[in-house]
N, C-alpha and C. Protein backbone atom coordinates (compact mmCIF):
# COMPACT_ATOMS: atom_id res chain seq x y z
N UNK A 1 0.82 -1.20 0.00
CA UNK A 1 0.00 0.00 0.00
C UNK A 1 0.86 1.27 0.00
N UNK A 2 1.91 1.24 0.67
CA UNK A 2 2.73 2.15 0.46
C UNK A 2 3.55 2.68 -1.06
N UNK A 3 3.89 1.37 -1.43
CA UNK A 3 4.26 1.34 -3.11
C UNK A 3 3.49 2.21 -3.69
N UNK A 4 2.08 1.62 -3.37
CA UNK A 4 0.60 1.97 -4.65
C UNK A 4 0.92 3.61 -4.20
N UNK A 5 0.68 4.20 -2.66
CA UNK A 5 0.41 5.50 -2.23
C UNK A 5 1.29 6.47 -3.19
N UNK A 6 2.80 6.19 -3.27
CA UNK A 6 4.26 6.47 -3.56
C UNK A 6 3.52 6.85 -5.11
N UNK A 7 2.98 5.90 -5.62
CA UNK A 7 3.06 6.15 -6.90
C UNK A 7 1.74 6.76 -7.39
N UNK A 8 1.04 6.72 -6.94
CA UNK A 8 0.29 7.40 -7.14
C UNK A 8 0.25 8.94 -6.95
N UNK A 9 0.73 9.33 -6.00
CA UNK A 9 0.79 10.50 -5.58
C UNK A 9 2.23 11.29 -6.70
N UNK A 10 3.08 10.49 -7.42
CA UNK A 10 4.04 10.98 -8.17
C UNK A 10 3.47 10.92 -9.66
N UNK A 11 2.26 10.57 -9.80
CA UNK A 11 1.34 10.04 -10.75
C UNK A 11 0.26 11.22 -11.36
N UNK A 12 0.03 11.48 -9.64
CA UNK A 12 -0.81 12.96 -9.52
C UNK A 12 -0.22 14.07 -9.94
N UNK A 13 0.95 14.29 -9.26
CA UNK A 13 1.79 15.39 -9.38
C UNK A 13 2.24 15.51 -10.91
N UNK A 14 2.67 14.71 -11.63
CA UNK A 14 3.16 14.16 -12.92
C UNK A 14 1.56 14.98 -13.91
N UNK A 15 0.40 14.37 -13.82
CA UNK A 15 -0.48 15.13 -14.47
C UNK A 15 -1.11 16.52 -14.29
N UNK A 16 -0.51 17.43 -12.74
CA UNK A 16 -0.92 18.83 -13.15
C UNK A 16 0.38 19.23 -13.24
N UNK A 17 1.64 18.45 -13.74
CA UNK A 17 2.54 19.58 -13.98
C UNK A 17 3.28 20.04 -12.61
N UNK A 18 2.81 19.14 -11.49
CA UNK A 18 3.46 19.90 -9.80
C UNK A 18 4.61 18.79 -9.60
N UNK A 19 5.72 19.26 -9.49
CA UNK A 19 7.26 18.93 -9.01
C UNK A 19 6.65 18.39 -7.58
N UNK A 20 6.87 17.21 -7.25
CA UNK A 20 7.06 16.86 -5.86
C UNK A 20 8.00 15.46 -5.50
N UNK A 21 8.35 15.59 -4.33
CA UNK A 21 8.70 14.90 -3.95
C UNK A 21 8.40 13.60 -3.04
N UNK A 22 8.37 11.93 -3.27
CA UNK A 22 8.29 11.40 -2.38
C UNK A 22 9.31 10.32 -0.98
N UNK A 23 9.20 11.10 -0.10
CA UNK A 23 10.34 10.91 0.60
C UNK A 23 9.80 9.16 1.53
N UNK A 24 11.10 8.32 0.85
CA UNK A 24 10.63 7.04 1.72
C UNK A 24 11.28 6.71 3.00
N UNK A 25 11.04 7.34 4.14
CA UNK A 25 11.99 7.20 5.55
C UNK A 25 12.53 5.79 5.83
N UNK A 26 13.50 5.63 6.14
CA UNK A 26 13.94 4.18 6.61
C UNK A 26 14.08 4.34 8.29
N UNK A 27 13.85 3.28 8.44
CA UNK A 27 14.38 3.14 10.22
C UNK A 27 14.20 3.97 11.51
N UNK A 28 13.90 5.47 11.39
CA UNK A 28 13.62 6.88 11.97
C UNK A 28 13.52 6.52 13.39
N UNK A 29 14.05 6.90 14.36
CA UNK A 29 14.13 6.79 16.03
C UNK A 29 14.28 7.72 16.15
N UNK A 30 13.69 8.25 17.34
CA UNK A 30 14.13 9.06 18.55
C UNK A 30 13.43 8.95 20.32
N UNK A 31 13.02 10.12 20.69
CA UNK A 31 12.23 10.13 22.10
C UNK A 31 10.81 10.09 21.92
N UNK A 32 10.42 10.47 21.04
CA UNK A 32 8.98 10.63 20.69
C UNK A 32 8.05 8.95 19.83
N UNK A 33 9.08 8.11 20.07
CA UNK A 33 8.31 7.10 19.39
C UNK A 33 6.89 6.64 20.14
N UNK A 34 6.40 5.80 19.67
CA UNK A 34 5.64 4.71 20.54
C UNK A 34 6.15 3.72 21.37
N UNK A 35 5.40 4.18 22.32
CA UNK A 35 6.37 2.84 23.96
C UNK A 35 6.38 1.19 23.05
N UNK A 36 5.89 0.81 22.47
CA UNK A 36 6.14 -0.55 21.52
C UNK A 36 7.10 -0.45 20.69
N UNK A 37 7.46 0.34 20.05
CA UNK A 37 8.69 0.15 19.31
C UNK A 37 9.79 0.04 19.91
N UNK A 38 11.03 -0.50 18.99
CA UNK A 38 12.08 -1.21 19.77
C UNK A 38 12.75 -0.48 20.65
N UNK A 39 13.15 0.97 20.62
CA UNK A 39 14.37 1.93 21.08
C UNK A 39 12.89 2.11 22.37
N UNK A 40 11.62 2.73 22.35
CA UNK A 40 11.27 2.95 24.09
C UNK A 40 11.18 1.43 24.80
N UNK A 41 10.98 0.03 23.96
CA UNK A 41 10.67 -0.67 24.85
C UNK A 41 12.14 -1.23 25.70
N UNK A 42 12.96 -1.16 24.52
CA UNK A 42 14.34 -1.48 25.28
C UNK A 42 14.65 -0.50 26.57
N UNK A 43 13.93 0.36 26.22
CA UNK A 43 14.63 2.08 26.91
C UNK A 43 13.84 1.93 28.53
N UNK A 44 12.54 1.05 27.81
CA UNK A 44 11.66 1.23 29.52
C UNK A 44 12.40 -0.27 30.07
N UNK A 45 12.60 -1.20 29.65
CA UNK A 45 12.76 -2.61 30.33
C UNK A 45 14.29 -2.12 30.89
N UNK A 46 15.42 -1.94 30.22
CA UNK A 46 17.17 -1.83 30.54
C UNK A 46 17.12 -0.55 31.50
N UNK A 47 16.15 0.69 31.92
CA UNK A 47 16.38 1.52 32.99
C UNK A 47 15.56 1.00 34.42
N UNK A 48 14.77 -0.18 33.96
CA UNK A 48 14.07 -0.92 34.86
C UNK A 48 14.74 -2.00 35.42
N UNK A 49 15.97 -2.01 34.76
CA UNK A 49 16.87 -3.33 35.39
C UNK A 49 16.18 -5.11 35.12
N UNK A 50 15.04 -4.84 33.80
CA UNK A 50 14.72 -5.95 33.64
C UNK A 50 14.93 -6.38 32.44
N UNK A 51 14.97 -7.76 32.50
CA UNK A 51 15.76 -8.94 30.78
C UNK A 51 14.72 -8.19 29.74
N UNK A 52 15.31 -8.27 28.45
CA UNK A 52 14.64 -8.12 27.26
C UNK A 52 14.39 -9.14 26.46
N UNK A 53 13.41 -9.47 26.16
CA UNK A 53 13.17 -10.50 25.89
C UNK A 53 13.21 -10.31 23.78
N UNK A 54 14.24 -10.95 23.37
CA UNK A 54 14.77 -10.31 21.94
C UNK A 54 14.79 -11.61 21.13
N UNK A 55 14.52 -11.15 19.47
CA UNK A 55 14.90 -12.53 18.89
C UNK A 55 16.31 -12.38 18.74
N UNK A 56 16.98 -13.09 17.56
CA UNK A 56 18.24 -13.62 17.40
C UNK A 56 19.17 -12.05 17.05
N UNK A 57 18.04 -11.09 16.78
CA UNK A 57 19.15 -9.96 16.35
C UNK A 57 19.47 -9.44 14.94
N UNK A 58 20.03 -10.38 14.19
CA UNK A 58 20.49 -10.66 12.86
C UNK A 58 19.86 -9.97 11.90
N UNK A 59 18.60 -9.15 12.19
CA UNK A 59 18.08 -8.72 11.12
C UNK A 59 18.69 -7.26 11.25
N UNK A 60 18.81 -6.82 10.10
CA UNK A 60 19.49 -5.44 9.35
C UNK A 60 18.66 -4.78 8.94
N UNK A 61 19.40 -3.64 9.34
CA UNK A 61 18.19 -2.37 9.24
C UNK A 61 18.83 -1.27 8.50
N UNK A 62 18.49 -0.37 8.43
CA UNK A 62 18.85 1.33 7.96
C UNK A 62 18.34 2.15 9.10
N UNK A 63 19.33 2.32 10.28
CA UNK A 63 18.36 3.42 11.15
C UNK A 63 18.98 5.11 10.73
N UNK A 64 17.99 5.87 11.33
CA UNK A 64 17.97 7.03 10.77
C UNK A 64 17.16 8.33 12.34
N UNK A 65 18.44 8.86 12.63
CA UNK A 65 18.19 9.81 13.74
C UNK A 65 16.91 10.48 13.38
N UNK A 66 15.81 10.78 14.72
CA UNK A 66 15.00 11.61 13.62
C UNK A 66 15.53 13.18 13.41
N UNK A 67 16.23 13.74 14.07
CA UNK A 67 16.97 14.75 14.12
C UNK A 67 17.61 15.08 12.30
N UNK A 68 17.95 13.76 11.76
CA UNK A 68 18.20 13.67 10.05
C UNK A 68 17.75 13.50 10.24
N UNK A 69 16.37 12.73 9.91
CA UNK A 69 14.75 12.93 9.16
C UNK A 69 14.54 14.09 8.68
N UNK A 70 14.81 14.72 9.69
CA UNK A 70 13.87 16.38 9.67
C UNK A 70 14.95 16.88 8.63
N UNK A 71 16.28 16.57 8.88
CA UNK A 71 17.12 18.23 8.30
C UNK A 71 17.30 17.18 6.73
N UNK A 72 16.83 15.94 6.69
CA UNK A 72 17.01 15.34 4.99
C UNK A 72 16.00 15.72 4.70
N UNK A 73 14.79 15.54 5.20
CA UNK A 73 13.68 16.19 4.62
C UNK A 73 13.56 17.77 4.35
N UNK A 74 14.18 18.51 4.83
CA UNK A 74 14.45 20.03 5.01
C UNK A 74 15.33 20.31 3.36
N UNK A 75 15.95 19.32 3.43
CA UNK A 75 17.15 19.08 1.92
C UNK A 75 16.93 18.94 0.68
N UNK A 76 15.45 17.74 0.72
CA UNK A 76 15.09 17.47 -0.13
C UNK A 76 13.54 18.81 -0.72
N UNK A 77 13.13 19.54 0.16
CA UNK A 77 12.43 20.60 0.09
C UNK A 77 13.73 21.65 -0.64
N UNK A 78 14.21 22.08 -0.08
CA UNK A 78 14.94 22.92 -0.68
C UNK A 78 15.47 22.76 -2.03
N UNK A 79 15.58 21.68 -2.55
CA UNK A 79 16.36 20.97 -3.89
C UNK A 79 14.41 20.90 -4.62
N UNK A 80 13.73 20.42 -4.14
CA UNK A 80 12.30 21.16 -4.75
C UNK A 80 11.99 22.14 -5.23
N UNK A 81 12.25 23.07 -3.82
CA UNK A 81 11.93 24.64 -4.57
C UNK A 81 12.89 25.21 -5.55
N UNK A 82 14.21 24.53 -5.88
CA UNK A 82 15.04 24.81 -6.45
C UNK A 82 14.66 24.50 -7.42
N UNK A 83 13.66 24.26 -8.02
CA UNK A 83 13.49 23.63 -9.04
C UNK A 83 14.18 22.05 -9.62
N UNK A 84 14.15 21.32 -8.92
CA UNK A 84 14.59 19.91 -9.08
C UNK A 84 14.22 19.58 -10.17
N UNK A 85 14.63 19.14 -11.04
CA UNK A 85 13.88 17.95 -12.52
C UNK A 85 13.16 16.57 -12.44
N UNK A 86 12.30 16.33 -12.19
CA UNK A 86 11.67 14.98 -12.55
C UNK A 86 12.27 14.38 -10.62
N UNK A 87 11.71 14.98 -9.25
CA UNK A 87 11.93 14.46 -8.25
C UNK A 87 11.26 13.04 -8.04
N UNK A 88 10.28 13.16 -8.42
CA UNK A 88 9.50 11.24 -7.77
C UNK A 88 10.42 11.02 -6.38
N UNK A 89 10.57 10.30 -6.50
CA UNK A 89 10.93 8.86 -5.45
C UNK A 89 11.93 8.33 -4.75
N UNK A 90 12.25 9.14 -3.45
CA UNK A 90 13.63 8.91 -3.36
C UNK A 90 13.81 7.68 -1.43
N UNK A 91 14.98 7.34 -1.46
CA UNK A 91 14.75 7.18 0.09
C UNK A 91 15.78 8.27 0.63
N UNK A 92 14.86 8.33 1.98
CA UNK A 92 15.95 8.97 3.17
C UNK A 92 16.06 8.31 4.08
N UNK A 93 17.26 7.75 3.88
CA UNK A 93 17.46 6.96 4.88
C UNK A 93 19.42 6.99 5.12
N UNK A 94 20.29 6.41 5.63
CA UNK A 94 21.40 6.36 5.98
C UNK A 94 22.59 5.36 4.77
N UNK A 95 21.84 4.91 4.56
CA UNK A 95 22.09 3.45 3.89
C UNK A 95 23.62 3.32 4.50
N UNK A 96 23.05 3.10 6.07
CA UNK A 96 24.28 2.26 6.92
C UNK A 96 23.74 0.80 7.21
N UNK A 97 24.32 -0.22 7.02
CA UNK A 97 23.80 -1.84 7.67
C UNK A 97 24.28 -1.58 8.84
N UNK A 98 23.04 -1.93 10.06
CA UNK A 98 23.16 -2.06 11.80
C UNK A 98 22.45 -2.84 11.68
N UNK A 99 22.62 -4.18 12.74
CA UNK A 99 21.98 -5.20 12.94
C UNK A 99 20.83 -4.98 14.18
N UNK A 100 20.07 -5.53 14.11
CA UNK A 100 19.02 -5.03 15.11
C UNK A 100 19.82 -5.36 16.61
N UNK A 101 20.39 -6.52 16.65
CA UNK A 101 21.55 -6.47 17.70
C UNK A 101 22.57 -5.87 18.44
N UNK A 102 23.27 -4.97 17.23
CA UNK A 102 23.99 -3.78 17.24
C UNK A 102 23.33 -2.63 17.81
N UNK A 103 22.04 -2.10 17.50
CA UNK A 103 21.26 -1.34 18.04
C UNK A 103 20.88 -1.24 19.38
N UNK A 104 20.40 -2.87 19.60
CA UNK A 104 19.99 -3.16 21.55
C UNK A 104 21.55 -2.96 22.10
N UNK A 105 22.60 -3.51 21.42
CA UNK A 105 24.05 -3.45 22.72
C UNK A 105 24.17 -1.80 22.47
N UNK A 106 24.11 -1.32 21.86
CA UNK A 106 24.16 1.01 21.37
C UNK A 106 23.34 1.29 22.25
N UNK A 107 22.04 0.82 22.47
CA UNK A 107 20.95 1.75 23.44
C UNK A 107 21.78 1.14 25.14
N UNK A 108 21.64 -0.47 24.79
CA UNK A 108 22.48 -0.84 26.66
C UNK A 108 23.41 0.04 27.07
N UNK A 109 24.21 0.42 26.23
CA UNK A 109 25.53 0.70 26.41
C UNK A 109 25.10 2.22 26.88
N UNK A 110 24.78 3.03 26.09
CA UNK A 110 24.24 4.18 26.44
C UNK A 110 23.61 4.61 27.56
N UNK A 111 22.72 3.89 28.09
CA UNK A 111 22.03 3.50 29.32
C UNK A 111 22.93 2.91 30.61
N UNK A 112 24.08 2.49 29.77
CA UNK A 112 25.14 1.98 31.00
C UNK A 112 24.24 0.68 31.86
N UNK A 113 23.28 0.08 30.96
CA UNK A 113 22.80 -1.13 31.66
C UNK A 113 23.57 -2.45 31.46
N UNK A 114 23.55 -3.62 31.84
CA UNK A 114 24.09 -4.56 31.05
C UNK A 114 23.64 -5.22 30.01
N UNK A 115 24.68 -5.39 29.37
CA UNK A 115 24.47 -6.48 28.15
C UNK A 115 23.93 -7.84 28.42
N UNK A 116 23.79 -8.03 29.39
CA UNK A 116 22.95 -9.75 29.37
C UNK A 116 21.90 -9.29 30.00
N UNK A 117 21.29 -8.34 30.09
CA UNK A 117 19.79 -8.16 30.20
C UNK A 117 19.11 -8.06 28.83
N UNK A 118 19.61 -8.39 27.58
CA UNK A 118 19.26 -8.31 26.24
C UNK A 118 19.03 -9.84 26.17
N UNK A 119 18.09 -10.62 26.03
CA UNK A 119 18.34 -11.82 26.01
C UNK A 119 17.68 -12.37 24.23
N UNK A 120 18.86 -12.16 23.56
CA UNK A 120 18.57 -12.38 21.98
C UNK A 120 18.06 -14.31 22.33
N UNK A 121 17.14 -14.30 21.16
CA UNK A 121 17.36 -15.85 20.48
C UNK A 121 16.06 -16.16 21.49
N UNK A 122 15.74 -15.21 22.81
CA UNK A 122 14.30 -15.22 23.58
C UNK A 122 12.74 -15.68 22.64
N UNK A 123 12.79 -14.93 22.32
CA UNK A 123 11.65 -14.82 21.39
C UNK A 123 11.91 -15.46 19.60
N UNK A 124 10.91 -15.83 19.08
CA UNK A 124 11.36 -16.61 17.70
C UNK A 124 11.05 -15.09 16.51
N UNK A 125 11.89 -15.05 15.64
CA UNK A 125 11.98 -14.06 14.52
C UNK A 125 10.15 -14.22 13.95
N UNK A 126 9.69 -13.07 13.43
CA UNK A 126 8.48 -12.98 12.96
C UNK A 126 8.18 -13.86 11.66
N UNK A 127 7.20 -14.28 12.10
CA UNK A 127 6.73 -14.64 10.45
C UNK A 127 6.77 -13.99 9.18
N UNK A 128 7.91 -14.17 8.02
CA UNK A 128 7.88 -13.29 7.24
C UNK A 128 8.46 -12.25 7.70
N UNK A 129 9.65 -12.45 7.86
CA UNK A 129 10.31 -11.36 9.07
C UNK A 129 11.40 -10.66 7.76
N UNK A 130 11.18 -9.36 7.60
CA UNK A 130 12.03 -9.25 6.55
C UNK A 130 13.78 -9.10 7.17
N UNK A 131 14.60 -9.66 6.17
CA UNK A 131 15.77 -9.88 7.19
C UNK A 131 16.90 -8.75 6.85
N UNK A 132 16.78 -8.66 5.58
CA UNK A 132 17.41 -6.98 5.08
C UNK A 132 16.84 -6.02 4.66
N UNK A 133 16.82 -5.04 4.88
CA UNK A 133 16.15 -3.61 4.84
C UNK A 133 17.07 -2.26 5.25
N UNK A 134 17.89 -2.04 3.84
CA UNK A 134 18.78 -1.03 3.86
C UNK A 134 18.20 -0.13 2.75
N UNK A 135 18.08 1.41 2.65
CA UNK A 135 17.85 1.95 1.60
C UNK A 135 19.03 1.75 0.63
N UNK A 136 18.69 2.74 -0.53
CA UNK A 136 20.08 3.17 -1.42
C UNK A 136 19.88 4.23 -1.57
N UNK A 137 21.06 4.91 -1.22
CA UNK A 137 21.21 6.69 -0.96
C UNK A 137 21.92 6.81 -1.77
N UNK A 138 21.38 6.57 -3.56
CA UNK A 138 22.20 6.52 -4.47
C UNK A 138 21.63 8.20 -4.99
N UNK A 139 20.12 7.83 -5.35
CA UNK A 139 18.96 9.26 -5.62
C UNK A 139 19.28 10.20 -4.49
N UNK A 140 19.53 9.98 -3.43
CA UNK A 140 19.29 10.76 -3.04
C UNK A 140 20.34 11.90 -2.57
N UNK A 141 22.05 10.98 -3.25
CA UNK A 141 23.20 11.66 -2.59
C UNK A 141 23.14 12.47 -4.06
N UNK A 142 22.56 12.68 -4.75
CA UNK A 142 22.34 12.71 -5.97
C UNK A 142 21.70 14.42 -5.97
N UNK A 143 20.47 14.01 -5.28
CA UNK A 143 19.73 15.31 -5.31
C UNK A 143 20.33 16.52 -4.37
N UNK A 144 20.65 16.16 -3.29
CA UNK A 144 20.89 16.93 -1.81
C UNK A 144 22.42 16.74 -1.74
N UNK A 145 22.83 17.77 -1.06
CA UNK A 145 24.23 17.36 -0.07
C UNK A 145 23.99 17.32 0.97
N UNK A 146 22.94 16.91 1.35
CA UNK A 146 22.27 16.25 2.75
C UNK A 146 23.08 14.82 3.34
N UNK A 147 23.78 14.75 3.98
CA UNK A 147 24.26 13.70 4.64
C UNK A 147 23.59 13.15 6.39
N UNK A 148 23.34 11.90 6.59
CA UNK A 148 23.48 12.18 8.29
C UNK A 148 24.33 12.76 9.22
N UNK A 149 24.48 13.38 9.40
CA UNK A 149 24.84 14.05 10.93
C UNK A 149 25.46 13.26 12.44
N UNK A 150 24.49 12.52 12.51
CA UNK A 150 24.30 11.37 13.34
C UNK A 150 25.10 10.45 13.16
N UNK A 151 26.20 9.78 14.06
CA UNK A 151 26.81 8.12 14.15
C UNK A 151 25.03 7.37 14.69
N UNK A 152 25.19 6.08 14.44
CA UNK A 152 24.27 5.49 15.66
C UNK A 152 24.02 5.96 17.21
N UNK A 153 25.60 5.82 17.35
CA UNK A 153 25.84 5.55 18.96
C UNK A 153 25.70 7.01 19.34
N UNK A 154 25.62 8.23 18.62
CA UNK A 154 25.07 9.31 19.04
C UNK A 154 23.85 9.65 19.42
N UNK A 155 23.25 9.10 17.69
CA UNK A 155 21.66 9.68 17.83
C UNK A 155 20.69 8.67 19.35
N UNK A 156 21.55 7.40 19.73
CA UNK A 156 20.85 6.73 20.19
C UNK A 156 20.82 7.32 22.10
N UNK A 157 22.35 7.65 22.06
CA UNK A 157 22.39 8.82 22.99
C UNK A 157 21.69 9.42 23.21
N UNK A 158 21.81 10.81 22.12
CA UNK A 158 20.47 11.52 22.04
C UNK A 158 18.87 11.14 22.74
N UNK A 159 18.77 9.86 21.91
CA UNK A 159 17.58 9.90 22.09
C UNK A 159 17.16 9.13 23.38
N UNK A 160 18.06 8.28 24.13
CA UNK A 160 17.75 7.86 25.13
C UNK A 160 17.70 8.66 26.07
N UNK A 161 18.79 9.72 26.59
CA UNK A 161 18.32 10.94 27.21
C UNK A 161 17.03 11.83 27.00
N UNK A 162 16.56 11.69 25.57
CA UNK A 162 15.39 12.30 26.04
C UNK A 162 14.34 11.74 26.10
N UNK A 163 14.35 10.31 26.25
CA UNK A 163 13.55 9.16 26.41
C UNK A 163 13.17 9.22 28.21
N UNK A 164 14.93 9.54 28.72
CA UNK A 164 14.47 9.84 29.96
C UNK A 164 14.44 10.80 30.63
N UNK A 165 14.26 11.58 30.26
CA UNK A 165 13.95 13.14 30.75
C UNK A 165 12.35 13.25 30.12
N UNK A 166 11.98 12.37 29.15
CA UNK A 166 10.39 12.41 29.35
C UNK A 166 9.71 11.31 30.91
N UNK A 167 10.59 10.40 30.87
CA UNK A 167 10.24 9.80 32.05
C UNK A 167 10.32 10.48 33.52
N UNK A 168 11.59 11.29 33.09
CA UNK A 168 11.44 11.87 34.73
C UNK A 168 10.69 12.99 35.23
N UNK A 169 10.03 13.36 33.93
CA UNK A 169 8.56 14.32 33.69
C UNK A 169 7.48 13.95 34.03
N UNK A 170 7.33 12.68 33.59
CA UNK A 170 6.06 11.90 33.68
C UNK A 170 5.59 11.35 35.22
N UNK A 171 7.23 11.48 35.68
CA UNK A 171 6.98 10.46 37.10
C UNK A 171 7.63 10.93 38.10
């Protein structure tokens, strides 16, 4: 559905003649997620001093600070109004490979919790679990001189501090 949305909407734009852009985010974290996604649930269980219950890890991702979200998306607007040629369809994303494993020991570590409260291989990988999922920041190093900003082990910084400075708001 996302495909169909993507194209359609470059489909639309394409028949009145309107330049737009569609930006496909990869991976995007910060403080503001949903308590179910991986970076708050790790963030609430490892400051709670309790096991995480994880699959094997192994799956690869493209994460993407949302801090870059905003300023690639800010990039790819500007290269718009610039009059861009034929924008359609690009990703923003890092196109760094981090293993979803790599990510839980970056947030532990950050948190200064331990590493064997991550208990990979816990839980069984999803059905249809996609196992690689990296953009290509081929279009898009193309359009922008927008780069990330962000290492991992920064943005995850980042964002775990303000993961808990919303907690110590809340409570």
């Amino acid at each position: 559905s996302k495909a169909a949305g993507s194209l359609a909407v470059v489909e639309a734009a394409r028949k009145r003649g309107v330049n737009t852009i569609v930006a496909r985010l990869f991976g995007v974290y910060g403080a503001g997620e949903r308590p179910w996604r991986l970076l708050p649930s790790l963030h609430g269980s490892l400051t709670a001093g309790r096991p995480v219950p994880l699959s094997e890890g192994s799956q690869v991702r493209d994460f993407l600070y949302v801090a870059d979200a905003v300023a690639g998306l800010a990039a790819l607007a500007r290269a718009l109004s610039n009059g861009l040629a034929n924008p359609g369809i690009v990703n923003l994303c890092s196109g760094i490979e981090v293993t979803v494993r790599k990510f839980a020991e970056t947030v532990a570590d950050a948190l200064g919790a331990p590493r064997d409260l991550l208990h990979f291989g816990a839980i069984p990988m999803r059905p249809r679990e996609i196992v690689y999922l990296v953009g290509d920041v081929g279009r898009l190093n193309s359009l922008t001189p927008w780069r990330p900003a962000c290492t991992l082990e920064h943005g995850i910084a980042m964002a775990t501090a303000g993961l808990s400075a919303k907690m110590r708001s809340a409570g």
